[in-house]
N, C-alpha and C. Protein backbone atom coordinates (compact mmCIF):
# COMPACT_ATOMS: atom_id res chain seq x y z
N UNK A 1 -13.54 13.95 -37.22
CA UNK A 1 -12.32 13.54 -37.90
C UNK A 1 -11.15 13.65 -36.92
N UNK A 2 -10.30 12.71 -36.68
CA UNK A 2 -9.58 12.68 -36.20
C UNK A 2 -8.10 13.97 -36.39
N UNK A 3 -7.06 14.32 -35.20
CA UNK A 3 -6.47 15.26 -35.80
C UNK A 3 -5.37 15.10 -34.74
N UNK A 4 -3.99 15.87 -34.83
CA UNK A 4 -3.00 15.63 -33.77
C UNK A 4 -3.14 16.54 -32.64
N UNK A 5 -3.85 16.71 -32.47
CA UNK A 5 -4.32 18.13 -31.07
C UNK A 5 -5.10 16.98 -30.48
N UNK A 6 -4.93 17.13 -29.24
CA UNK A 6 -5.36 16.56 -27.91
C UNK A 6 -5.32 17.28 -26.54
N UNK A 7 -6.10 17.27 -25.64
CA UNK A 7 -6.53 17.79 -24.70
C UNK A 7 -7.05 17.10 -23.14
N UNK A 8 -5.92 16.86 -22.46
CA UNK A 8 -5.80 16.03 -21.23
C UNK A 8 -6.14 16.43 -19.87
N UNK A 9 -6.80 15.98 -19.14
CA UNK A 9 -7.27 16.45 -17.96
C UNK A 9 -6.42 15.38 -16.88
N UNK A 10 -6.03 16.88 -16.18
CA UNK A 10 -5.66 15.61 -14.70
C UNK A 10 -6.20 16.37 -13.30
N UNK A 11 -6.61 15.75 -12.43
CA UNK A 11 -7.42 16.33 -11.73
C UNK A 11 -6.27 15.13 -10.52
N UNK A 12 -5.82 16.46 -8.83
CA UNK A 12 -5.11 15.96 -8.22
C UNK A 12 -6.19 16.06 -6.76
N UNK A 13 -5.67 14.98 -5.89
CA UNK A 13 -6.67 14.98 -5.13
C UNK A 13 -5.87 14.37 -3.54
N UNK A 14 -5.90 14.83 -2.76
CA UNK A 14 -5.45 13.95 -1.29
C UNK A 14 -6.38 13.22 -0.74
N UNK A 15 -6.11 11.68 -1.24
CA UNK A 15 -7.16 11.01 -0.68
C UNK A 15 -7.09 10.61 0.86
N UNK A 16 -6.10 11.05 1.78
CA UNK A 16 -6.16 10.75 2.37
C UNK A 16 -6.75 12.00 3.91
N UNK A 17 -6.62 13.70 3.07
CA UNK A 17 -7.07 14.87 3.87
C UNK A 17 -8.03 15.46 2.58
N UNK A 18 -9.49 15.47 2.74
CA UNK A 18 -10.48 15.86 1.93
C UNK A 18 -10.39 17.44 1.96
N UNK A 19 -10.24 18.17 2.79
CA UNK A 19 -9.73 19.54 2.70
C UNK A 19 -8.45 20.44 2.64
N UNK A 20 -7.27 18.83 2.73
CA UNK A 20 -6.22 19.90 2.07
C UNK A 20 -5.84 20.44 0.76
N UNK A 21 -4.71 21.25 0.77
CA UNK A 21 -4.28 21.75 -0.72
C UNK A 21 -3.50 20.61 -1.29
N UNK A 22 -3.89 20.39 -2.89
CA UNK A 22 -2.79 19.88 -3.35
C UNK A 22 -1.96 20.67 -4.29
N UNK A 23 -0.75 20.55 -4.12
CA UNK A 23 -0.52 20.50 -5.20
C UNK A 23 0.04 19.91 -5.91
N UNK A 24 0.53 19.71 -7.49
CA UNK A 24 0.74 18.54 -8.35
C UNK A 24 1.42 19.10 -9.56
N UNK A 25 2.64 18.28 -10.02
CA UNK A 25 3.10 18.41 -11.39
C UNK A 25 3.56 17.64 -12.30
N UNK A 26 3.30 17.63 -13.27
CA UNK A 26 3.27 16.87 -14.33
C UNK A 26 4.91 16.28 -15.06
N UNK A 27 5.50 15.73 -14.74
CA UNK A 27 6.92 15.79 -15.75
C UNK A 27 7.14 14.82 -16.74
N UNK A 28 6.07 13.89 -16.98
CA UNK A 28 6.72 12.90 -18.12
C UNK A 28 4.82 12.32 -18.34
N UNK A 29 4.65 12.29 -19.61
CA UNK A 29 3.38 11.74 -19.94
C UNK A 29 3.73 10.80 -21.33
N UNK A 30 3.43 9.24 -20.85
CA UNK A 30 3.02 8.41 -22.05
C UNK A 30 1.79 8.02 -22.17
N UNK A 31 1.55 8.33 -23.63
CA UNK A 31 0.10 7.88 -23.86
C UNK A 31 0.43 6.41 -24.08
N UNK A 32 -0.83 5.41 -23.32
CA UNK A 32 -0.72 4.46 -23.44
C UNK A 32 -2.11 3.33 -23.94
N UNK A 33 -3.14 4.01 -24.11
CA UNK A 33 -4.27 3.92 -24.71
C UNK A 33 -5.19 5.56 -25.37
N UNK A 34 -5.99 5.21 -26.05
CA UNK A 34 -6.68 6.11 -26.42
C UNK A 34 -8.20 5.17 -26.91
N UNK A 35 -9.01 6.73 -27.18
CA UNK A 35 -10.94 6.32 -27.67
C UNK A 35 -10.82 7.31 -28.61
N UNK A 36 -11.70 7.38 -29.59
CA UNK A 36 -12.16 8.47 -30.18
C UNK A 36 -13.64 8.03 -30.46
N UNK A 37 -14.07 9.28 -30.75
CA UNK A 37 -15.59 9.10 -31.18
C UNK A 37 -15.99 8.61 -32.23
N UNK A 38 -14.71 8.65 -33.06
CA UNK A 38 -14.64 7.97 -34.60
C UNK A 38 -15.01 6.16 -34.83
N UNK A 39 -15.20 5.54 -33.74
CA UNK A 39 -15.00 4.25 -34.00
C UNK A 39 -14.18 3.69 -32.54
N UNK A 40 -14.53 2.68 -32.92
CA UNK A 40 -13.93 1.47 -31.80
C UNK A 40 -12.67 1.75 -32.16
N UNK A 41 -11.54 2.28 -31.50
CA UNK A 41 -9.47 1.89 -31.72
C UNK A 41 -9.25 1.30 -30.62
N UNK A 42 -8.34 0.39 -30.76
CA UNK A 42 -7.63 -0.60 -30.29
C UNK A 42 -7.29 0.44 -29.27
N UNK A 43 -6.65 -0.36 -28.09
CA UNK A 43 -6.08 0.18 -27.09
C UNK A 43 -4.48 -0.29 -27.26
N UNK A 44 -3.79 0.20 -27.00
CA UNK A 44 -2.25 -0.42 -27.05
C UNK A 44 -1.44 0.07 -25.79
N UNK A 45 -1.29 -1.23 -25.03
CA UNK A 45 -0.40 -1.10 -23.56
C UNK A 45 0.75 -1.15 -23.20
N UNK A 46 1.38 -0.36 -22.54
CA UNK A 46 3.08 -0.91 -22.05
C UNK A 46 3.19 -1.43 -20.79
N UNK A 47 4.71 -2.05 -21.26
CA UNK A 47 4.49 -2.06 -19.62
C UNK A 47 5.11 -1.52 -18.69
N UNK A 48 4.06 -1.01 -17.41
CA UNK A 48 4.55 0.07 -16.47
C UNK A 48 3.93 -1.03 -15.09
N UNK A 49 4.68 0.08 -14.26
CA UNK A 49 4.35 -0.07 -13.08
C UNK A 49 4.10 1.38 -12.13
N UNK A 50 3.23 1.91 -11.66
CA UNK A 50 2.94 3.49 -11.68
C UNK A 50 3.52 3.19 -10.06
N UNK A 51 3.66 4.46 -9.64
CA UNK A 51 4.43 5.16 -8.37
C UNK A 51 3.22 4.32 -7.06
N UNK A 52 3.53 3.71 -6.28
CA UNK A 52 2.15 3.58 -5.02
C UNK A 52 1.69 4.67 -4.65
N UNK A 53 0.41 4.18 -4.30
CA UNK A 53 -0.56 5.30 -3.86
C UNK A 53 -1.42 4.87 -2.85
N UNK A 54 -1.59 5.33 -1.16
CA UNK A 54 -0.34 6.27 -1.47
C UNK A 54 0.93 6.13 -1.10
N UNK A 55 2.12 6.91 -0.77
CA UNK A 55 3.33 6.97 -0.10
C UNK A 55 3.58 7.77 0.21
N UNK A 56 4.10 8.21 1.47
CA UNK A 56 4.24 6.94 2.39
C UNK A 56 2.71 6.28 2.37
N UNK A 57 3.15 5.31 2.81
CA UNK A 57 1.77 4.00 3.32
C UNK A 57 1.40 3.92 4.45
N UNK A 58 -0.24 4.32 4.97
CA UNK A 58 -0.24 4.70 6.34
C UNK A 58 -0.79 3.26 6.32
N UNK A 59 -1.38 2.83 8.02
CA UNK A 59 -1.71 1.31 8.32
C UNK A 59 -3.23 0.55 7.16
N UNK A 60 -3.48 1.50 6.41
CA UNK A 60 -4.63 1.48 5.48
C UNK A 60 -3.93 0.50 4.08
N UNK A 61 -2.55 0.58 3.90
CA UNK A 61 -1.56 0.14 3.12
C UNK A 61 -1.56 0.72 2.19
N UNK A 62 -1.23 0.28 0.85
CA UNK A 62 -1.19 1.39 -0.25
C UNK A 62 -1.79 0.34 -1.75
N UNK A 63 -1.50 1.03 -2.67
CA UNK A 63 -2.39 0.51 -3.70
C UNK A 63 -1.33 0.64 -4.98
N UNK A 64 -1.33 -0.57 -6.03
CA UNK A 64 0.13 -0.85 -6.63
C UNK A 64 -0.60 -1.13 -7.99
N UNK A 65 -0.48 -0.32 -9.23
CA UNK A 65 -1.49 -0.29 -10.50
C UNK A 65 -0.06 -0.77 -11.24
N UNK A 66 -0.32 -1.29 -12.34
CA UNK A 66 0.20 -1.90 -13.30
C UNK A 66 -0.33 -2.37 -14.83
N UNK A 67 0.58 -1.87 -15.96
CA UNK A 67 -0.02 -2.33 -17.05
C UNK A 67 0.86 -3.29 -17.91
N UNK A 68 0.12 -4.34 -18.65
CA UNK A 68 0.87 -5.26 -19.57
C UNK A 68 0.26 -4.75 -20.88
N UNK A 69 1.44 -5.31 -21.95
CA UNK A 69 0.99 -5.10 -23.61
C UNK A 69 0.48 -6.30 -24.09
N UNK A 70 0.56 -7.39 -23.64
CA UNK A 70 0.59 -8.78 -23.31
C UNK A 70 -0.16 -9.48 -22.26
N UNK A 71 -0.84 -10.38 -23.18
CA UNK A 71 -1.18 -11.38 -21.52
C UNK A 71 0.03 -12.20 -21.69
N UNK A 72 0.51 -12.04 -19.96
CA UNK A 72 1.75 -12.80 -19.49
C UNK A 72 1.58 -13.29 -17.85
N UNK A 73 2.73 -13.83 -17.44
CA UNK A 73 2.87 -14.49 -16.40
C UNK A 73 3.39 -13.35 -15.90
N UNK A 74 2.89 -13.07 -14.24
CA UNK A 74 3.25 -12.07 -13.36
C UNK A 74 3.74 -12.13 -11.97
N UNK A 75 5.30 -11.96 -11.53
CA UNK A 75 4.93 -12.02 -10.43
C UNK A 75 5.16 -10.41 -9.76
N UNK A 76 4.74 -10.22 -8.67
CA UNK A 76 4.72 -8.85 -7.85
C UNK A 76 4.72 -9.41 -6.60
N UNK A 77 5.99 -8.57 -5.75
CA UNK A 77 6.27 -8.62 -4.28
C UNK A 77 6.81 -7.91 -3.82
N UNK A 78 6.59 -7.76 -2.39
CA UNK A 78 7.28 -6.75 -1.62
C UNK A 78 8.53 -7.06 -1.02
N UNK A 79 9.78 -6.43 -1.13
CA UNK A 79 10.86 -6.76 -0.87
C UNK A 79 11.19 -6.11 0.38
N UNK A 80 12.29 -6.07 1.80
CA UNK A 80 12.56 -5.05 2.51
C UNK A 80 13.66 -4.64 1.66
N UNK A 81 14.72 -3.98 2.65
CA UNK A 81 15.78 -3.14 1.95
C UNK A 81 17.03 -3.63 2.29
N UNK A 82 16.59 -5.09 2.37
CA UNK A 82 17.81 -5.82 2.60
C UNK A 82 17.57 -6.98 1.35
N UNK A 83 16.47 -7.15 0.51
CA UNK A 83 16.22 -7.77 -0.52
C UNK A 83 15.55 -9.03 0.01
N UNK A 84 15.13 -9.06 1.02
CA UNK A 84 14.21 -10.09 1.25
C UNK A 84 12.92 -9.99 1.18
N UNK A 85 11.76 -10.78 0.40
CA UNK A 85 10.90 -11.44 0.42
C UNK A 85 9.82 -10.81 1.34
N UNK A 86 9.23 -9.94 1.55
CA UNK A 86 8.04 -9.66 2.40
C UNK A 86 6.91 -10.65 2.69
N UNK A 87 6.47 -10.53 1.52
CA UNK A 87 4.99 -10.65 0.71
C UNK A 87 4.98 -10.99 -0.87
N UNK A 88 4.52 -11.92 -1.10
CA UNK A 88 4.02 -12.28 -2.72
C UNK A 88 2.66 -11.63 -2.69
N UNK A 89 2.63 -10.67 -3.54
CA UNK A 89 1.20 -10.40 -3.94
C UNK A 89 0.63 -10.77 -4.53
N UNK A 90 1.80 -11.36 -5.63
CA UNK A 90 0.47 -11.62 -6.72
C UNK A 90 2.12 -13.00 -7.89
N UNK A 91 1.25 -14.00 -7.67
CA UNK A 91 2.01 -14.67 -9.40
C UNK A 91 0.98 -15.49 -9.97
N UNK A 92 0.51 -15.31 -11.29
CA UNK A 92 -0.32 -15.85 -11.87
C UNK A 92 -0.27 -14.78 -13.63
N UNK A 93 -1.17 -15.58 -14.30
CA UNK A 93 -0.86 -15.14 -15.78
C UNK A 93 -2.32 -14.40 -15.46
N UNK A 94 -1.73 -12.87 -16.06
CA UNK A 94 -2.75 -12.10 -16.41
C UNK A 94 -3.50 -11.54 -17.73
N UNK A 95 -4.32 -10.80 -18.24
CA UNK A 95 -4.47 -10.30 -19.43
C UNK A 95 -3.83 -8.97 -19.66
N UNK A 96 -3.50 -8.99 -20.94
CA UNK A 96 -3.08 -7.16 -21.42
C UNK A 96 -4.00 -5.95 -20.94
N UNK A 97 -3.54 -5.02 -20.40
CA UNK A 97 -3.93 -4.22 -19.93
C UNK A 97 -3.85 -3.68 -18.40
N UNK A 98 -4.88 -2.68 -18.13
CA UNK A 98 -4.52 -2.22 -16.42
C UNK A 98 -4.88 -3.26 -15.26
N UNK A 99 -4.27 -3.21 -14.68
CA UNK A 99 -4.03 -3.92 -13.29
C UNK A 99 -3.80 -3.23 -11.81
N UNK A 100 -4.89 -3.52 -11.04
CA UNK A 100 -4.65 -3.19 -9.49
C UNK A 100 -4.05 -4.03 -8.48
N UNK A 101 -2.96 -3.90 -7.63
CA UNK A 101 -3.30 -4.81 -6.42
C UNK A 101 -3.05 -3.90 -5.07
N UNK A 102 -3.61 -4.45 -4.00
CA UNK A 102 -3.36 -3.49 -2.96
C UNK A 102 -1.99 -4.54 -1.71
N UNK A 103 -2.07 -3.69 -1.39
CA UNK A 103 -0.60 -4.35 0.04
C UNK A 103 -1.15 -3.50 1.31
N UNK A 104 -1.43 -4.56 2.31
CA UNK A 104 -2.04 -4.06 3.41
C UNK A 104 -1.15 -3.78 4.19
N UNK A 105 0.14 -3.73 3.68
CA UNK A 105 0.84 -3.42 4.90
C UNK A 105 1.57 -4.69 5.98
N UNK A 106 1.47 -5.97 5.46
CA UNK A 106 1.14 -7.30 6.67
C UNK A 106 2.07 -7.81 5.28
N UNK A 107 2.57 -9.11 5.79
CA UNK A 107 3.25 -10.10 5.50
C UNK A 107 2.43 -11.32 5.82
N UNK A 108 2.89 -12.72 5.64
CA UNK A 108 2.27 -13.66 5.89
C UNK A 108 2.32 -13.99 7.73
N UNK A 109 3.44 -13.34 8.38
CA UNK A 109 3.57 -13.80 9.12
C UNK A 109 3.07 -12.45 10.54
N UNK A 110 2.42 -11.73 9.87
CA UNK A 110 2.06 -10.77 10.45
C UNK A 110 2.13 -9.39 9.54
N UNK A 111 2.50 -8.37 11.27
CA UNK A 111 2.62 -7.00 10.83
C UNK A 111 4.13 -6.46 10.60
N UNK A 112 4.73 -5.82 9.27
CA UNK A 112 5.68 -5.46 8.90
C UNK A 112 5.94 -3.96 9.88
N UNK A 113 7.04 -4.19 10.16
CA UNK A 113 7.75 -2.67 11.01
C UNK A 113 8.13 -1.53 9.71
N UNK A 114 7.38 -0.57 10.20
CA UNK A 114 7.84 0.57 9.54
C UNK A 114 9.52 0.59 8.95
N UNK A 115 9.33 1.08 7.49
CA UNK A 115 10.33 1.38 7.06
C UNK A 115 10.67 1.73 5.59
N UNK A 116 11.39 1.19 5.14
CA UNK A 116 11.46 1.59 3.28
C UNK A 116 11.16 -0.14 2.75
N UNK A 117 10.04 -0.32 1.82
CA UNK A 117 10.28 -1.22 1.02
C UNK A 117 10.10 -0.97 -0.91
N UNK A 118 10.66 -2.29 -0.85
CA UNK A 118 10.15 -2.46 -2.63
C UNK A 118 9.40 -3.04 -3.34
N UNK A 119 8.82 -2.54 -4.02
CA UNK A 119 7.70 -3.39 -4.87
C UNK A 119 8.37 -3.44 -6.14
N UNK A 120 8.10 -5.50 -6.40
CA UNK A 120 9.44 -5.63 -7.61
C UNK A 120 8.23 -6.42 -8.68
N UNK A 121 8.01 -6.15 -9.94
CA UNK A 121 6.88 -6.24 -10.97
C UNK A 121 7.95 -7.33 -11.76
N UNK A 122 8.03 -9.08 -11.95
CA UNK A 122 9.00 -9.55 -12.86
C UNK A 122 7.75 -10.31 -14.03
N UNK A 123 8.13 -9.97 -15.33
CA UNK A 123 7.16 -10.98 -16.06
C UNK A 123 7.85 -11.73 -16.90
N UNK A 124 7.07 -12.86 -17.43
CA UNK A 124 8.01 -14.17 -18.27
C UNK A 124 8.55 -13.26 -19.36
N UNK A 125 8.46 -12.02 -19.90
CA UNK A 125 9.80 -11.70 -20.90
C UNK A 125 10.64 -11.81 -20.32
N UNK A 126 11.15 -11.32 -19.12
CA UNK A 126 12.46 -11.24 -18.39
C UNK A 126 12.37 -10.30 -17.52
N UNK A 127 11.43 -8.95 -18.12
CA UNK A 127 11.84 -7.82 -17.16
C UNK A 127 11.54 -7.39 -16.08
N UNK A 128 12.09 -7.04 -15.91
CA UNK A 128 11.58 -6.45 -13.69
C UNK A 128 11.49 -4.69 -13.74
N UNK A 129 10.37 -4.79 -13.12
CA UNK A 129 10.37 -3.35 -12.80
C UNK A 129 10.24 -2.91 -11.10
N UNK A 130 10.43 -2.13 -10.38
CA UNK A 130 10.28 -2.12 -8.87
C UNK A 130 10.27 -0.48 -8.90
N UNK A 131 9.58 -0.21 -7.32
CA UNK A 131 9.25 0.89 -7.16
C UNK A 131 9.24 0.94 -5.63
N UNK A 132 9.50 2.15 -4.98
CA UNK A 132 10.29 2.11 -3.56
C UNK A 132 8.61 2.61 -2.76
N UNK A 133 8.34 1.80 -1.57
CA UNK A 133 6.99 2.67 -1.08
C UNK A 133 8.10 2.89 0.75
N UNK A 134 7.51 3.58 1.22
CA UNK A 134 7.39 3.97 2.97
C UNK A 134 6.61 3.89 3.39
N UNK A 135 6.71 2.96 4.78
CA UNK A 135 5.91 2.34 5.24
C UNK A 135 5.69 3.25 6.44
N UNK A 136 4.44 3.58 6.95
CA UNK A 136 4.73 4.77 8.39
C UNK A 136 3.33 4.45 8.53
N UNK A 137 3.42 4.32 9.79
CA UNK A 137 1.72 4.22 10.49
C UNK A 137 1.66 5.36 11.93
């Protein structure tokens, strides 16, 4: 039977040093799907755009997750910090739910110079979301 007590696991990890320490803290949690054992429940999505992972971004690039409530039209790109245009990662209509894309780090016209960029999430409602990565090799 279902009940309002819940019990969340987060498990932190450095994927990039297999034997260092992490450590990790928690400051803001939305639930944005759930399961129970009770039956098939719907999943219900927002929309986010989660922090890159990782950052800084070593020459391996980094990895850019995203969720819709909606299937919608998407675009995602990397901006510098002068508001120009890097990289289009991604524009095309997607389905509701989680979403990966990765950024190697490269532009069309090569290799991007270390520095601060933005990753800007716009979909046909209107809204934009962006998130700052560092670029360091």
């Amino acid at each position: 039977m279902p009940t309002d007590q819940m019990r969340i696991k987060f498990v932190a990890e450095d994927i990039a040093f297999a034997a260092a320490v992490v450590e990790a803290a928690v400051d803001d949690i939305e639930v944005t799907g759930f399961t129970s054992g009770a039956g098939e429940i719907p999943r219900v999505f927002t929309l986010s755009l989660s922090e890159p992972v990782p950052n800084p971004a070593a020459s391996g690039g980094t990895l850019l997750r995203f969720s819709l409530p909606r299937a919608q039209h998407v675009s995602l790109g990397v901006y510098d910090a002068s508001g120009r245009l890097v990289e289009q990662l991604l524009s095309k209509a997607l389905d509701a739910g989680f979403h990966e894309v990765a950024w190697n780090g490269l532009s069309r016209s090569g290799r991007v110079p270390n520095g601060i960029y933005f990753i800007r999430m716009s979909v046909e409602s209107g809204k934009t979301l962006s998130r700052r990565v560092v670029l360091l090799r």
